[in-house]
PDB file of N, CA and C in Angstrom:
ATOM      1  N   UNK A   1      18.831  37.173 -29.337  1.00  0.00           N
ATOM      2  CA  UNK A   1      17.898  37.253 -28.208  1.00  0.00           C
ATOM      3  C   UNK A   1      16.506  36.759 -28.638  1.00  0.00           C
ATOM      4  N   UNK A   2      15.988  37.399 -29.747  1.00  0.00           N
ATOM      5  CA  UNK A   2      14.765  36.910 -30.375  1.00  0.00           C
ATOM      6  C   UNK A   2      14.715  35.616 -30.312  1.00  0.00           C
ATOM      7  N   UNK A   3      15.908  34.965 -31.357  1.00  0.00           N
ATOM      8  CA  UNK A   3      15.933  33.267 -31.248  1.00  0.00           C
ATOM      9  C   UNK A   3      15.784  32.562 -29.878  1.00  0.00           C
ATOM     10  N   UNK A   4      16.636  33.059 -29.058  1.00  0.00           N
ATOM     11  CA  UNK A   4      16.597  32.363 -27.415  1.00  0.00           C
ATOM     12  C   UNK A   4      15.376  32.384 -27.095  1.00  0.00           C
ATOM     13  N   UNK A   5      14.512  33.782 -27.307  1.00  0.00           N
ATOM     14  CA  UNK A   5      12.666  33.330 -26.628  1.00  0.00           C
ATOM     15  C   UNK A   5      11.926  32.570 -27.425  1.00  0.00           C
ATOM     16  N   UNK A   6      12.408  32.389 -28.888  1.00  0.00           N
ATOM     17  CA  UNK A   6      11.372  31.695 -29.467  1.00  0.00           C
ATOM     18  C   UNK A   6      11.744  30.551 -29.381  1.00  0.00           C
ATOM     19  N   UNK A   7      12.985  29.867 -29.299  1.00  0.00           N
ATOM     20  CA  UNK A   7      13.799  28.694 -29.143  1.00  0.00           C
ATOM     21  C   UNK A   7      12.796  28.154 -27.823  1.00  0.00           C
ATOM     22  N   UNK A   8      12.647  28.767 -26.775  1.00  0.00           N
ATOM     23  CA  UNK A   8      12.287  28.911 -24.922  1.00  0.00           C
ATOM     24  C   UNK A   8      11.421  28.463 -25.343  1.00  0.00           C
ATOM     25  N   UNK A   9      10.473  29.110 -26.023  1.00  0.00           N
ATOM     26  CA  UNK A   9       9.112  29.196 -25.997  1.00  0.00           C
ATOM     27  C   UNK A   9       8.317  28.171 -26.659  1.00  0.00           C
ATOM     28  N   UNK A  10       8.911  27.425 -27.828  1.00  0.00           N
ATOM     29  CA  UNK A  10       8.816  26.334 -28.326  1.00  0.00           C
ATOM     30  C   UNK A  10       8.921  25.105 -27.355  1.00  0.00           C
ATOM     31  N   UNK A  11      10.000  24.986 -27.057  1.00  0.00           N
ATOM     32  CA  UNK A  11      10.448  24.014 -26.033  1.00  0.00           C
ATOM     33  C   UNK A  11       9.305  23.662 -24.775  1.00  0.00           C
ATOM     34  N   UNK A  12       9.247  24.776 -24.785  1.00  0.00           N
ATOM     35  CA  UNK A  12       7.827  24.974 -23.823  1.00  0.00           C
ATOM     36  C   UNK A  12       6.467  24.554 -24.593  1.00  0.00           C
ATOM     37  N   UNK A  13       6.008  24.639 -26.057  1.00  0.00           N
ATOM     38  CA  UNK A  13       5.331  24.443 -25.825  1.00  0.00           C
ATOM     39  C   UNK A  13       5.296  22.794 -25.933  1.00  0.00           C
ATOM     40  N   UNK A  14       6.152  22.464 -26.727  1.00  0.00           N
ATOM     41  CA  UNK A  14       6.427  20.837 -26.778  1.00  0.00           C
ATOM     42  C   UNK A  14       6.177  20.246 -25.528  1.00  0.00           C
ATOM     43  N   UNK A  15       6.585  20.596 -24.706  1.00  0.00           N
ATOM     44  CA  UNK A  15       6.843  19.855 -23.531  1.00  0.00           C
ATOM     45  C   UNK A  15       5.536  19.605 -23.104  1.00  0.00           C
ATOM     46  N   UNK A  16       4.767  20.834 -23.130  1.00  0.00           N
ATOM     47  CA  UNK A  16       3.165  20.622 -22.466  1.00  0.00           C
ATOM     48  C   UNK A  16       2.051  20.147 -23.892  1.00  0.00           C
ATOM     49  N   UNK A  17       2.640  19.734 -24.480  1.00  0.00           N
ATOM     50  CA  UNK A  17       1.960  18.976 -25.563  1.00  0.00           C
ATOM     51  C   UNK A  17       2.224  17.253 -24.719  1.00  0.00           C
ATOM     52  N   UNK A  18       3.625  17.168 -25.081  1.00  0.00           N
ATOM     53  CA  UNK A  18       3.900  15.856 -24.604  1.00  0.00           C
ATOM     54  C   UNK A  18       3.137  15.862 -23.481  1.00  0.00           C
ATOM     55  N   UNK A  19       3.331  16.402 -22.654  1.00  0.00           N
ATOM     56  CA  UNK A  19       2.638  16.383 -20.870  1.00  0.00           C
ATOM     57  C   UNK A  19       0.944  15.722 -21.327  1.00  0.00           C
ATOM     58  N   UNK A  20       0.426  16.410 -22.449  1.00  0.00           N
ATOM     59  CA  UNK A  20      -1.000  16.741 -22.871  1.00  0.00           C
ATOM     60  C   UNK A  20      -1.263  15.228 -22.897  1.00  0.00           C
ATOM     61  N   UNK A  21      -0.798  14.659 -24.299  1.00  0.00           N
ATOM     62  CA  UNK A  21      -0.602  13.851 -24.789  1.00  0.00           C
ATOM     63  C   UNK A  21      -0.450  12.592 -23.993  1.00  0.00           C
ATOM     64  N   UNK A  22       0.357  13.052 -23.050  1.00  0.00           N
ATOM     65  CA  UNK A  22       0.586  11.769 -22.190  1.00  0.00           C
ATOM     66  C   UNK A  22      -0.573  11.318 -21.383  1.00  0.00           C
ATOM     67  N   UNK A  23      -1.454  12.197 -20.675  1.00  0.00           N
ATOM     68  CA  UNK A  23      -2.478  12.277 -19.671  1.00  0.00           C
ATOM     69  C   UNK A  23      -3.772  12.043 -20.996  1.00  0.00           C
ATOM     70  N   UNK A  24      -3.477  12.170 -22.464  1.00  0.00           N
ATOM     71  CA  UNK A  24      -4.611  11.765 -23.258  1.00  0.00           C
ATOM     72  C   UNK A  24      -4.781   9.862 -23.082  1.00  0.00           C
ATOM     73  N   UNK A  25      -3.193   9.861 -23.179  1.00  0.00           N
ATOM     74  CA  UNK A  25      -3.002   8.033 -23.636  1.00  0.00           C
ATOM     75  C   UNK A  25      -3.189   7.799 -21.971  1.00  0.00           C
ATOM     76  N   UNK A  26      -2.914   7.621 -21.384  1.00  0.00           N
ATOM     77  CA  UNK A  26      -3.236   7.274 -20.132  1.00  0.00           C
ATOM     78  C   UNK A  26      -4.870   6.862 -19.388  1.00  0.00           C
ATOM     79  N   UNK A  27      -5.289   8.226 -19.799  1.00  0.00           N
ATOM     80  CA  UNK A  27      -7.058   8.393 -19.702  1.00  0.00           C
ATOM     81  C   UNK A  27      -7.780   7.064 -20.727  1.00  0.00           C
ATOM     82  N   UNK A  28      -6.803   6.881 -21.698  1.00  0.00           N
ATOM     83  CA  UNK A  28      -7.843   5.747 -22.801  1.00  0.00           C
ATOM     84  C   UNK A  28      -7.263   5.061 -22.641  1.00  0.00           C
ATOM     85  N   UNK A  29      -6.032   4.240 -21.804  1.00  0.00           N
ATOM     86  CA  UNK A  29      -6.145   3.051 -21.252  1.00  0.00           C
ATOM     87  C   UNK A  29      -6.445   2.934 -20.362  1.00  0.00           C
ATOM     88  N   UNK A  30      -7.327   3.718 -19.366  1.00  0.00           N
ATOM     89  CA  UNK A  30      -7.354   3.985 -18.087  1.00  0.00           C
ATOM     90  C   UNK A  30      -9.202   3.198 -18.344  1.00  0.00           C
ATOM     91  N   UNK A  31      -9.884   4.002 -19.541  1.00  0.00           N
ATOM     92  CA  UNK A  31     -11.105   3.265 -20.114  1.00  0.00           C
ATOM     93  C   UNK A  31     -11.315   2.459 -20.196  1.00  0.00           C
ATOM     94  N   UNK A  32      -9.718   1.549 -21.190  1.00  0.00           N
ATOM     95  CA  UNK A  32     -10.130   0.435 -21.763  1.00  0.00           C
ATOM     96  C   UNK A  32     -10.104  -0.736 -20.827  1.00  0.00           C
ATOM     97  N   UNK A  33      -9.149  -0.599 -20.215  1.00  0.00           N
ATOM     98  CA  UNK A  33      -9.292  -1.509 -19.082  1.00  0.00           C
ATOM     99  C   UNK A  33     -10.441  -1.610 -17.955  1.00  0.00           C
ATOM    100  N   UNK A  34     -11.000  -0.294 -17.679  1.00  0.00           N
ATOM    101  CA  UNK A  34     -12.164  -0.529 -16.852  1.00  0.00           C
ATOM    102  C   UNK A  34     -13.257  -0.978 -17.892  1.00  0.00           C
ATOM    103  N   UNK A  35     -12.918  -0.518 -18.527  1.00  0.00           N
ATOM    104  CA  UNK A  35     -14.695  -0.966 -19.703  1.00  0.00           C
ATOM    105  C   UNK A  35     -14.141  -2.832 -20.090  1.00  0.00           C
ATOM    106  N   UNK A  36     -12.849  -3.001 -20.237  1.00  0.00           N
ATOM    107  CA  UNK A  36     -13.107  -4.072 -20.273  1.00  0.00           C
ATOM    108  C   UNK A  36     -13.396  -5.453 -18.957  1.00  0.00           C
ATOM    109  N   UNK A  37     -13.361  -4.985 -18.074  1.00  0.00           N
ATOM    110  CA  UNK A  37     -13.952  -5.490 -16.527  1.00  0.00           C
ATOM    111  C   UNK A  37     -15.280  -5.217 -16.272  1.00  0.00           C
TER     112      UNK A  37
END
């Protein structure tokens, strides 16, 4: 049972890392392209 929430809970937090991560890279090409116009 322990393993299953920490297993959960990991998974979870990965996911909203990736999520994080994704909306980081996005935002700095989102820059580079306006800064370069």
């Amino acid at each position: 049972m322990i393993a299953y929430l920490y297993y959960s809970y990991m998974s979870s937090f990965s996911n909203e890392l990736l999520i994080t991560w994704i909306l980081v890279i996005t935002l700095l090409i989102y820059f580079r392209l306006t800064l370069r116009e």
